[in-house]
Protein backbone atom coordinates (compact mmCIF):
# COMPACT_ATOMS: atom_id res chain seq x y z
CA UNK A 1 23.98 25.62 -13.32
CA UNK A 2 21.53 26.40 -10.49
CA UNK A 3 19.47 23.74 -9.23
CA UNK A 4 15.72 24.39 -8.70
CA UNK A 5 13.86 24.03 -6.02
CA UNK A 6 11.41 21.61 -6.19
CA UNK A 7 8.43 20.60 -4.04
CA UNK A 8 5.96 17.62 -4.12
CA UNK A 9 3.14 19.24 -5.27
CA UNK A 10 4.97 20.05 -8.46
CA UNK A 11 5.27 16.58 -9.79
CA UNK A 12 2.96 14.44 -7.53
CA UNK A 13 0.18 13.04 -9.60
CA UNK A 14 -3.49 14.08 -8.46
CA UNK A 15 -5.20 11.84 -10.11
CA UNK A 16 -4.86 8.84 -8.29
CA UNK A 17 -5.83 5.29 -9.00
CA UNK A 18 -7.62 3.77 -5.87
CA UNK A 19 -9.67 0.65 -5.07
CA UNK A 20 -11.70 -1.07 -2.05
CA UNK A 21 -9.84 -4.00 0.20
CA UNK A 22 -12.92 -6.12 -0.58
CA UNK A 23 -11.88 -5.81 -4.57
CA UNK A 24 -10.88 -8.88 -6.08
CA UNK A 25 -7.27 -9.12 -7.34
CA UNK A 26 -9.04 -9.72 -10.90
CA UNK A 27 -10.80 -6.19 -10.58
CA UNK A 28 -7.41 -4.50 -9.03
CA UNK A 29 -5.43 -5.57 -12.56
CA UNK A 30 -8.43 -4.61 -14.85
CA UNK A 31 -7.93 -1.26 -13.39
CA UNK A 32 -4.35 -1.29 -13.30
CA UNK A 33 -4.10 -2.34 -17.10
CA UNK A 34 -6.63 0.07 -17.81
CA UNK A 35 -4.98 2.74 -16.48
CA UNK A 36 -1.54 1.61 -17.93
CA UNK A 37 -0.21 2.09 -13.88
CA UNK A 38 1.59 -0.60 -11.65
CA UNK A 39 -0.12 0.21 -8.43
CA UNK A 40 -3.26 0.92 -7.04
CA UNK A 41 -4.41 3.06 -3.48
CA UNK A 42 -6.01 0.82 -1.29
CA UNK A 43 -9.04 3.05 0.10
CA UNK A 44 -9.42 3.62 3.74
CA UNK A 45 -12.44 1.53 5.49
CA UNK A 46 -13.00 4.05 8.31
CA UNK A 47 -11.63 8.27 8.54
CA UNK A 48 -8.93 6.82 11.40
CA UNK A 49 -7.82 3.50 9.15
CA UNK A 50 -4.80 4.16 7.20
CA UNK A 51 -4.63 3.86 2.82
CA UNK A 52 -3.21 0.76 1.65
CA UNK A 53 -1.23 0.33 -1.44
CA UNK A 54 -1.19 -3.07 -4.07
CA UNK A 55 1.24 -2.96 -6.77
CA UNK A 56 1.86 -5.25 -9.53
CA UNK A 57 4.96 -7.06 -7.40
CA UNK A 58 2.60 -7.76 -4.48
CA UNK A 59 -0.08 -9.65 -7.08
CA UNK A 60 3.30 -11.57 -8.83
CA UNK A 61 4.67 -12.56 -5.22
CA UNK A 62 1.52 -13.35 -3.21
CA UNK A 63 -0.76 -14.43 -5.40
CA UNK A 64 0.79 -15.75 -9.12
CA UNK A 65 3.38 -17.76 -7.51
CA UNK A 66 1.70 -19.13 -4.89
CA UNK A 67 -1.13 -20.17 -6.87
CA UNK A 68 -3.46 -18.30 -5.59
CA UNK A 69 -6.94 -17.34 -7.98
CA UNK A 70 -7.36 -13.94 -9.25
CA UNK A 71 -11.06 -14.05 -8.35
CA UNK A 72 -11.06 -15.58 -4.57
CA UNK A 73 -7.92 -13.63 -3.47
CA UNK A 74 -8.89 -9.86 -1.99
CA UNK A 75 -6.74 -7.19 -2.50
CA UNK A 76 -6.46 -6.44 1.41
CA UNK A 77 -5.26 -9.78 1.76
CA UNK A 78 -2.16 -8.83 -0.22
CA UNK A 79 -1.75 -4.98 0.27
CA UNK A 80 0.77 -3.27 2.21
CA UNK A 81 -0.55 -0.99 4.88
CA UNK A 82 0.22 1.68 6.52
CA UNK A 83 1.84 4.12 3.62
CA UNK A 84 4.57 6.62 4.25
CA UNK A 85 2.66 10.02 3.75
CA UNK A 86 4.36 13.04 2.98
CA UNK A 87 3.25 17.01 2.42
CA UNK A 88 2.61 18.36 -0.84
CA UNK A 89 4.92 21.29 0.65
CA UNK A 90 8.00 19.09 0.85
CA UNK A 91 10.84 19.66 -1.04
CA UNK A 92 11.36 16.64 -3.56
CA UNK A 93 14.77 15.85 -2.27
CA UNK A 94 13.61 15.36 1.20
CA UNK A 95 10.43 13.15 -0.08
CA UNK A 96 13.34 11.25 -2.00
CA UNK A 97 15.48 10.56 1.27
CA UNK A 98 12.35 9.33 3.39
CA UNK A 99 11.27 6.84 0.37
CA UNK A 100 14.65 5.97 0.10
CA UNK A 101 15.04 5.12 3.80
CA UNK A 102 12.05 2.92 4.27
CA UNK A 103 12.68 1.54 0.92
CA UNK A 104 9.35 2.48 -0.68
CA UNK A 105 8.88 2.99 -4.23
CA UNK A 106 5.87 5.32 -3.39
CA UNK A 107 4.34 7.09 -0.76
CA UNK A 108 0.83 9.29 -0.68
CA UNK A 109 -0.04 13.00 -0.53
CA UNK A 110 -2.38 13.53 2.66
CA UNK A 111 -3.90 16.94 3.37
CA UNK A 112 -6.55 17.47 5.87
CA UNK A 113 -7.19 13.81 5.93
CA UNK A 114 -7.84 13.28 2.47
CA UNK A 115 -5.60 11.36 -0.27
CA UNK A 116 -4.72 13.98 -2.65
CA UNK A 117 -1.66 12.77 -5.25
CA UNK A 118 0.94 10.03 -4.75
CA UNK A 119 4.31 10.36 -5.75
CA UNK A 120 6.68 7.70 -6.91
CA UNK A 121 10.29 7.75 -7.21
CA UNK A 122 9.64 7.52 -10.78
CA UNK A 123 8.19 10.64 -11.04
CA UNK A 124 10.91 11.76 -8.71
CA UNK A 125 13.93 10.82 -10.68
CA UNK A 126 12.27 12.38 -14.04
CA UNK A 127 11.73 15.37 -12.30
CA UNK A 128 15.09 15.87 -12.39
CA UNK A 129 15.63 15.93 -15.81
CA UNK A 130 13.96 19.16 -15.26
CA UNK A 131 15.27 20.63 -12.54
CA UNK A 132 18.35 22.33 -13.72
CA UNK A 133 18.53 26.37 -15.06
CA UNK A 134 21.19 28.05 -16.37
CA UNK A 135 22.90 30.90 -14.58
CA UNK A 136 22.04 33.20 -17.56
């Protein structure tokens, strides 16, 4: 078996999910459960501010158990900000060691300035179902 060579372009999803800071966390998890995803981009506020990220653990941990309400809680009070970025160029196994290393379930696809996919380590480990061709 020959393993593929795979990049982060070739599994990164392109459509991605984002929201403002100003959002309420009731309007982040409409989206999210409309979209069936577990995490939304936080948009940028300015060209040189960085993207944010809220996932469904931040919402559980800042804001269910501590009591907080849905509708007076902001998402930028509870995202996580700045995001590891990587190239759509990289090779999947290199995006995998740099999420691994900061401990990041995701990190976002930047090209000329401008969010263009995310990729999750999800999408990275099912890739690899894939990656493998035989010799023949």
């Amino acid at each position: 078996m020959q393993t593929v060579k795979r990049f982060v372009r070739d599994i990164m999803v392109r459509d991605v999910a984002t929201v403002d800071g100003i959002a309420t966390v009731r309007e982040a998890l409409t989206l999210m459960k409309r979209r069936h995803i577990k995490s939304l981009v936080v948009n940028r506020r300015s060209e040189t501010d960085a993207y944010g990220i809220v996932t469904l653990y931040d919402i559980v941990n800042k804001v269910i158990t501590q009591g907080r309400p849905l509708d007076m809680t902001n998402v930028c009070d509870i995202m996580s900000k700045p995001l590891i970025t990587v190239s759509q160029g990289l090779q999947v196994k290199y995006a995998a060691g740099l999420m691994s290393q900061f401990n990041v379930k995701r990190a976002v696809i930047i090209e000329n300035g401008e969010l263009v996919g995310i990729v999750s380590m999800e999408d990275i480990v099912y890739s690899m179902l894939d990656a493998e061709v035989g010799d023949g």
